[in-house]
C-alpha atoms as a PDB file:
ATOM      1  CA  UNK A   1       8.977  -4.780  17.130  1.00  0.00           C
ATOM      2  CA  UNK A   2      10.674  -7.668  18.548  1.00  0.00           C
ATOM      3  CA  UNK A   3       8.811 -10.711  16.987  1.00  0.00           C
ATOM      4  CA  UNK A   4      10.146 -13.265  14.472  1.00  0.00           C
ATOM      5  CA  UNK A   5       6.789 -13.706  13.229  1.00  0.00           C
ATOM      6  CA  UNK A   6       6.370 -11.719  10.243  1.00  0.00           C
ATOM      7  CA  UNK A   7       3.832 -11.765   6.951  1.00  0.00           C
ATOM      8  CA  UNK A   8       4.976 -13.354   4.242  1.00  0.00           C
ATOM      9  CA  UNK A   9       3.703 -10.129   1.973  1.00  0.00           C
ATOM     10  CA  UNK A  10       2.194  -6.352   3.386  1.00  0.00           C
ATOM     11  CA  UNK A  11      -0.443  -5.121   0.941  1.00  0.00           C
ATOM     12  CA  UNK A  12      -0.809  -1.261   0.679  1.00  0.00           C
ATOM     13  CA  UNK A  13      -3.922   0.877  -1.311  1.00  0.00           C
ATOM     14  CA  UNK A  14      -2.762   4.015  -2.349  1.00  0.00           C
ATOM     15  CA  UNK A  15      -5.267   6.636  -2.474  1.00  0.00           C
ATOM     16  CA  UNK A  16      -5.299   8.278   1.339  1.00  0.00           C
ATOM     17  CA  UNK A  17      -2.956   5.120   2.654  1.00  0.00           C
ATOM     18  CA  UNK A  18       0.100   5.880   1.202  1.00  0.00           C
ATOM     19  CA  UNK A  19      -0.730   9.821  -0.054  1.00  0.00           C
ATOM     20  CA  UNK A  20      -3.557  11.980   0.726  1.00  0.00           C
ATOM     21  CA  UNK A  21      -5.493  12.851  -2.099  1.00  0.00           C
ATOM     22  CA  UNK A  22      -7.821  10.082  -4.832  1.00  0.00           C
ATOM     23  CA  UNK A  23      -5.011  10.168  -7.245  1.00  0.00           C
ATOM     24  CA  UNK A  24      -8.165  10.245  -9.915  1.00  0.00           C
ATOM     25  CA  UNK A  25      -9.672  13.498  -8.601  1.00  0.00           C
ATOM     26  CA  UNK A  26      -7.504  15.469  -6.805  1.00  0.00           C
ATOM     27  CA  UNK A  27      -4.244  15.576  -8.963  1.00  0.00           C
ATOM     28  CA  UNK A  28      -4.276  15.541 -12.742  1.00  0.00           C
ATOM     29  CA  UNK A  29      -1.543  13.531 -14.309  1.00  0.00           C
ATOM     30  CA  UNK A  30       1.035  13.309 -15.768  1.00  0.00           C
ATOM     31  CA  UNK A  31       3.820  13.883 -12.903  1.00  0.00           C
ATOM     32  CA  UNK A  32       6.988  15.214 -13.134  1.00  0.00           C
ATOM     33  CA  UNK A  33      10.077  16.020 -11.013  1.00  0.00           C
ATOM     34  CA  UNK A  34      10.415  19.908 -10.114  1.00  0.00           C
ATOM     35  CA  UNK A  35      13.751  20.906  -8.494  1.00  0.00           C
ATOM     36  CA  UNK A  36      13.255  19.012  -4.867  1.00  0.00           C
ATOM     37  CA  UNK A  37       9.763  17.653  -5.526  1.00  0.00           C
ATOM     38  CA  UNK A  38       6.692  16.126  -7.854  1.00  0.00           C
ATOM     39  CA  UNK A  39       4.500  18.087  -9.357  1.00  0.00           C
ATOM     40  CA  UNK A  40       1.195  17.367 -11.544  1.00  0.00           C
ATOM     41  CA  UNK A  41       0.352  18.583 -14.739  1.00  0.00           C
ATOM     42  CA  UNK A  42       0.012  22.141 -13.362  1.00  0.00           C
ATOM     43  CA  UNK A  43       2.224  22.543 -11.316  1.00  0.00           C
ATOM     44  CA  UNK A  44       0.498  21.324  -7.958  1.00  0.00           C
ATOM     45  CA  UNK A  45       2.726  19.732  -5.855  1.00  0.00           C
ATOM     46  CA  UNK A  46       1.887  15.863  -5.135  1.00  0.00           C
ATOM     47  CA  UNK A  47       2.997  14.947  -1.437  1.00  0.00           C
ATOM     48  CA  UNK A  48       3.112  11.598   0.464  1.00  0.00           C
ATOM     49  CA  UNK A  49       1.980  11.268   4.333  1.00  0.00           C
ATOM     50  CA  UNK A  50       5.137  11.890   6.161  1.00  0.00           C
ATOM     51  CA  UNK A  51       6.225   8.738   7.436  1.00  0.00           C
ATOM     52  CA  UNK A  52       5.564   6.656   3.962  1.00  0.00           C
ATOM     53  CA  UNK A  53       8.624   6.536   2.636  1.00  0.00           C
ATOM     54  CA  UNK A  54      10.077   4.994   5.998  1.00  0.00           C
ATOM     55  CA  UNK A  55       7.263   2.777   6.309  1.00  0.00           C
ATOM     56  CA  UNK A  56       8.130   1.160   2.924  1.00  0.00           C
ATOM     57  CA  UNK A  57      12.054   1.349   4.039  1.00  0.00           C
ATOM     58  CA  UNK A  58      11.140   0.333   7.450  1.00  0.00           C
ATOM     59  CA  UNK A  59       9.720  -3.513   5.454  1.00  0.00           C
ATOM     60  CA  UNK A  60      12.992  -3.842   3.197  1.00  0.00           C
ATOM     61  CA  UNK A  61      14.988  -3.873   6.620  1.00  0.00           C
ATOM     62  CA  UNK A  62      12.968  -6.519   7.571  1.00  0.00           C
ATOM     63  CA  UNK A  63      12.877  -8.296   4.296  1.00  0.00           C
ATOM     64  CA  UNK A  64       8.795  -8.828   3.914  1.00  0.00           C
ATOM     65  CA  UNK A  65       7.474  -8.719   0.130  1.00  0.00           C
ATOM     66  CA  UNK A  66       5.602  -5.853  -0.686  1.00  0.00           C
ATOM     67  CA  UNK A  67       2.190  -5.248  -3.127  1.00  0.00           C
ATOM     68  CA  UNK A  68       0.207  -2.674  -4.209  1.00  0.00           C
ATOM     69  CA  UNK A  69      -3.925  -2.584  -4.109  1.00  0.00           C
ATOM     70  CA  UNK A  70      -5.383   0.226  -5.627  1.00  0.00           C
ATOM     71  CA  UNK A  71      -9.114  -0.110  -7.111  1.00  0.00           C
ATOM     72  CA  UNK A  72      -8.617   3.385  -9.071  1.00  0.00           C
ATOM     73  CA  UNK A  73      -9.157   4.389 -12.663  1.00  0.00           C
ATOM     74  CA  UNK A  74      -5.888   6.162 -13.224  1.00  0.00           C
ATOM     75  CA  UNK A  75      -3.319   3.224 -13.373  1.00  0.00           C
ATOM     76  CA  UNK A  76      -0.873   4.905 -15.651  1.00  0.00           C
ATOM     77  CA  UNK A  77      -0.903   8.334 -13.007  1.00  0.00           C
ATOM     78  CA  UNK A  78      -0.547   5.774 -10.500  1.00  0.00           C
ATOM     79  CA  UNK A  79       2.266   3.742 -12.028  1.00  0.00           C
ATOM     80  CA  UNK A  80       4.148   7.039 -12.854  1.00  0.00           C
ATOM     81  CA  UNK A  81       3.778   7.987  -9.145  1.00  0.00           C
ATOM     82  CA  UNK A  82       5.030   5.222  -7.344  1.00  0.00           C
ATOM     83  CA  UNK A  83       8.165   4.743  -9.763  1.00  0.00           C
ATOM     84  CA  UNK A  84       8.887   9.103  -9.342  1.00  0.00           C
ATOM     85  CA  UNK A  85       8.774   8.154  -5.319  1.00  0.00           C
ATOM     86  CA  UNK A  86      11.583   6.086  -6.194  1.00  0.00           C
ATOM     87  CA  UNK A  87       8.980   2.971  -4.697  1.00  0.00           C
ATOM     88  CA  UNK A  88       8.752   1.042  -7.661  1.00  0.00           C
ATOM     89  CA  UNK A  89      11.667  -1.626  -6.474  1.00  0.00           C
ATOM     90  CA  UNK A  90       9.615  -1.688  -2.877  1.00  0.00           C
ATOM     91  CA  UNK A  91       6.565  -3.729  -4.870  1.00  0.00           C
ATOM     92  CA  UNK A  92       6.859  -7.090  -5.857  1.00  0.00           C
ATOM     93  CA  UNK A  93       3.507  -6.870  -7.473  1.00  0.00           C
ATOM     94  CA  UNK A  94       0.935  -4.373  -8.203  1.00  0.00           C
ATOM     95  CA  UNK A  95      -2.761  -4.718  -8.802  1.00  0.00           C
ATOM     96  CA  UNK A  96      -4.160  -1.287 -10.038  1.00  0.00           C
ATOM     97  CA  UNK A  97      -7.446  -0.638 -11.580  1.00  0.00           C
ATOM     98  CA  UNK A  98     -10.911  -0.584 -10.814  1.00  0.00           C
ATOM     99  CA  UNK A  99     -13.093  -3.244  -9.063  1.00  0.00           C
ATOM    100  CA  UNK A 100     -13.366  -5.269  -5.702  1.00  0.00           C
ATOM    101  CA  UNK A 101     -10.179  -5.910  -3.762  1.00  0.00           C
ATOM    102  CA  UNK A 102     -10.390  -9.293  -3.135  1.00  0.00           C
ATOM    103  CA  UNK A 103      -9.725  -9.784  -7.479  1.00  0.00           C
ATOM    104  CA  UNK A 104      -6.441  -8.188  -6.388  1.00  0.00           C
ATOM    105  CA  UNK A 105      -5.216 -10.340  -3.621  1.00  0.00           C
ATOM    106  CA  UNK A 106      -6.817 -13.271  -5.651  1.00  0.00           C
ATOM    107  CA  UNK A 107      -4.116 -12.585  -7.966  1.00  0.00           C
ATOM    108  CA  UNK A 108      -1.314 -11.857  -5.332  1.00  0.00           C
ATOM    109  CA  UNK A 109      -2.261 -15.290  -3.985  1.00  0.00           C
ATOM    110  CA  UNK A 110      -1.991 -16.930  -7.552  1.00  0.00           C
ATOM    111  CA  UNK A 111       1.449 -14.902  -8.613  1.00  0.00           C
ATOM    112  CA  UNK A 112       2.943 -15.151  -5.316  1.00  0.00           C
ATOM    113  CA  UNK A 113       1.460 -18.953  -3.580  1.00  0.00           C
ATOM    114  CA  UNK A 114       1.466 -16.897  -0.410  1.00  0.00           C
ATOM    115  CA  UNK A 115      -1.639 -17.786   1.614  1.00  0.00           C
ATOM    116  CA  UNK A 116      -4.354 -15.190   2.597  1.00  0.00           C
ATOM    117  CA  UNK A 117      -3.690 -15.960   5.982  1.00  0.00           C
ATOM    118  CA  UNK A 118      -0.178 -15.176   5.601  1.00  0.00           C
ATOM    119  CA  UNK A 119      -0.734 -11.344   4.116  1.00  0.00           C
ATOM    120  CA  UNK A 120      -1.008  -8.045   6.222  1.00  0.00           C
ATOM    121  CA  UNK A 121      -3.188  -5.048   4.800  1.00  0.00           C
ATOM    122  CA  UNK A 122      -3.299  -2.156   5.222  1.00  0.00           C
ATOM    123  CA  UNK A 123      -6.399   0.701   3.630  1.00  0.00           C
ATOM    124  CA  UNK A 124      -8.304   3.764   4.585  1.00  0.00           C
ATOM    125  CA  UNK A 125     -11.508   1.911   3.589  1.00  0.00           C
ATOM    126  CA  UNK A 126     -13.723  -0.065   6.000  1.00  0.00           C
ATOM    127  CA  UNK A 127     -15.545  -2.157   3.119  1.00  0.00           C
ATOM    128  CA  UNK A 128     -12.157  -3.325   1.935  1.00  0.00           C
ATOM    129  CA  UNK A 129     -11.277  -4.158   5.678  1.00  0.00           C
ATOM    130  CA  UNK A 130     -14.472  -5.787   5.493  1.00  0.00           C
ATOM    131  CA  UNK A 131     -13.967  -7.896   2.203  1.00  0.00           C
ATOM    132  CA  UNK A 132     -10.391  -9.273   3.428  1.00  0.00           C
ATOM    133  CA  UNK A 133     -11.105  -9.751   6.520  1.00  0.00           C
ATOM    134  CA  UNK A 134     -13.259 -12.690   5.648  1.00  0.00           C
ATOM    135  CA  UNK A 135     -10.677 -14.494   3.277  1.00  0.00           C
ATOM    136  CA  UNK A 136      -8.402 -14.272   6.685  1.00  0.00           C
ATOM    137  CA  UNK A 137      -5.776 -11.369   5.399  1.00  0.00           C
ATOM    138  CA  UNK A 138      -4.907  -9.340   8.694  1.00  0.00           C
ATOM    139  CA  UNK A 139      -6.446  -5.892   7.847  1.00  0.00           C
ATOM    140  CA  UNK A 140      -5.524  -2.465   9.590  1.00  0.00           C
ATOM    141  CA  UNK A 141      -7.520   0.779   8.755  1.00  0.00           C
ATOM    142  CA  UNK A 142      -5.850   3.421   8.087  1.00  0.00           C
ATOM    143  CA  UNK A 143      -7.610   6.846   9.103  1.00  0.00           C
ATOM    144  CA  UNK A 144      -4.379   9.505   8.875  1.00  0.00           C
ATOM    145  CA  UNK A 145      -2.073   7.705   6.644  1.00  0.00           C
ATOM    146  CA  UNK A 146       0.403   5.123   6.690  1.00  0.00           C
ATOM    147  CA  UNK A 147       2.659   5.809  10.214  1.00  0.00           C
ATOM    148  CA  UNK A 148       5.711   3.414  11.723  1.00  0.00           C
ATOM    149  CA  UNK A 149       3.285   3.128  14.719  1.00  0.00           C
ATOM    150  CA  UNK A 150       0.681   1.649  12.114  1.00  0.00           C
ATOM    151  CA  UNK A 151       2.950  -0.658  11.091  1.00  0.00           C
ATOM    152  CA  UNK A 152       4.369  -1.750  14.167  1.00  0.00           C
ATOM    153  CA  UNK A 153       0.401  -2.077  15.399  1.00  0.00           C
ATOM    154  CA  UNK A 154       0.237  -4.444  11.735  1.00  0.00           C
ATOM    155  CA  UNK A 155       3.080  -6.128  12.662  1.00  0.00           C
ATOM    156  CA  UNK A 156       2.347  -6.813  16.100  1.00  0.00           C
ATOM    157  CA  UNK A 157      -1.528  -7.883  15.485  1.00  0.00           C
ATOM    158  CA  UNK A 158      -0.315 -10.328  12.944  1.00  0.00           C
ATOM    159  CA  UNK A 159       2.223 -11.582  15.106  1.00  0.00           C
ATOM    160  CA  UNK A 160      -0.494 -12.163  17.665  1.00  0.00           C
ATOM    161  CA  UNK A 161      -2.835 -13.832  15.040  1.00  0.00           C
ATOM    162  CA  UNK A 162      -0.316 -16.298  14.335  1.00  0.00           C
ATOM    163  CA  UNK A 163       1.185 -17.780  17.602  1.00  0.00           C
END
């Protein structure tokens, strides 16, 4: 990834984007630590996709703001999460809880005056592709979870939107 052009902030969802499971049905909060890894209330243990962590280390390097966009129903499990990842100082701003997307990056637009135009997103679901598409935020689906080659792809089709 070679060009200067680069969004201003790089929206993630969660649920199948970042980790592979609907952190409301398939994991039962609270989280804890358990020797080497996070665990659920009993005793399953939580994983991310592989390449997550680097993704989100991968955007530091390059300075770019990142946000959170999660439409599900369990914000504290979700909040807990993030900050046992140790991602919690990755996310300038997070918008968890239920209802349409485009509330959320309404609100990343009003908290951080960067333009729609001027975000990157990336989700695992086509109507919120859809949705954002339209207020001109550069939207990737995600189908495996979040990969440096997905970024990169992000990065690059941004880049290409804005020369």
């Amino acid at each position: 990834m070679t060009s200067k052009i680069l969004p201003k902030l790089v929206v993630f969802d969660l649920d199948y984007t970042l980790w592979p499971f609907w952190i409301d049905t398939h994991v039962t909060p609270p989280f804890h630590k358990d020797k080497n890894s996070i665990v659920d209330l009993h005793g399953k243990k939580v994983n991310t996709y592989k390449e997550s962590t680097l993704v989100l280390q991968k955007l530091v390097e390059l300075k770019c703001d990142m946000a959170v966009a999660s439409r599900t129903s369990e914000i504290d499990g979700a909040n807990q999460l993030i900050k046992l990842l140790g991602w919690e100082s990755h996310f300038k701003y997070k918008e968890i809880y239920p209802g349409c997307k485009v509330t959320h990056f309404k609100q990343f637009h009003e908290l951080s005056n960067v333009k729609y135009e001027d975000m990157l997103f990336f989700d695992d679901e086509h109507r919120n592709i859809i949705d954002l598409s339209k207020l001109n935020v550069t939207c990737i689906l995600v189908e495996n979870g979040m990969t440096l080659q997905l970024l990169n792809e992000g990065l690059r089709q941004f880049a290409e939107k804005h020369k």
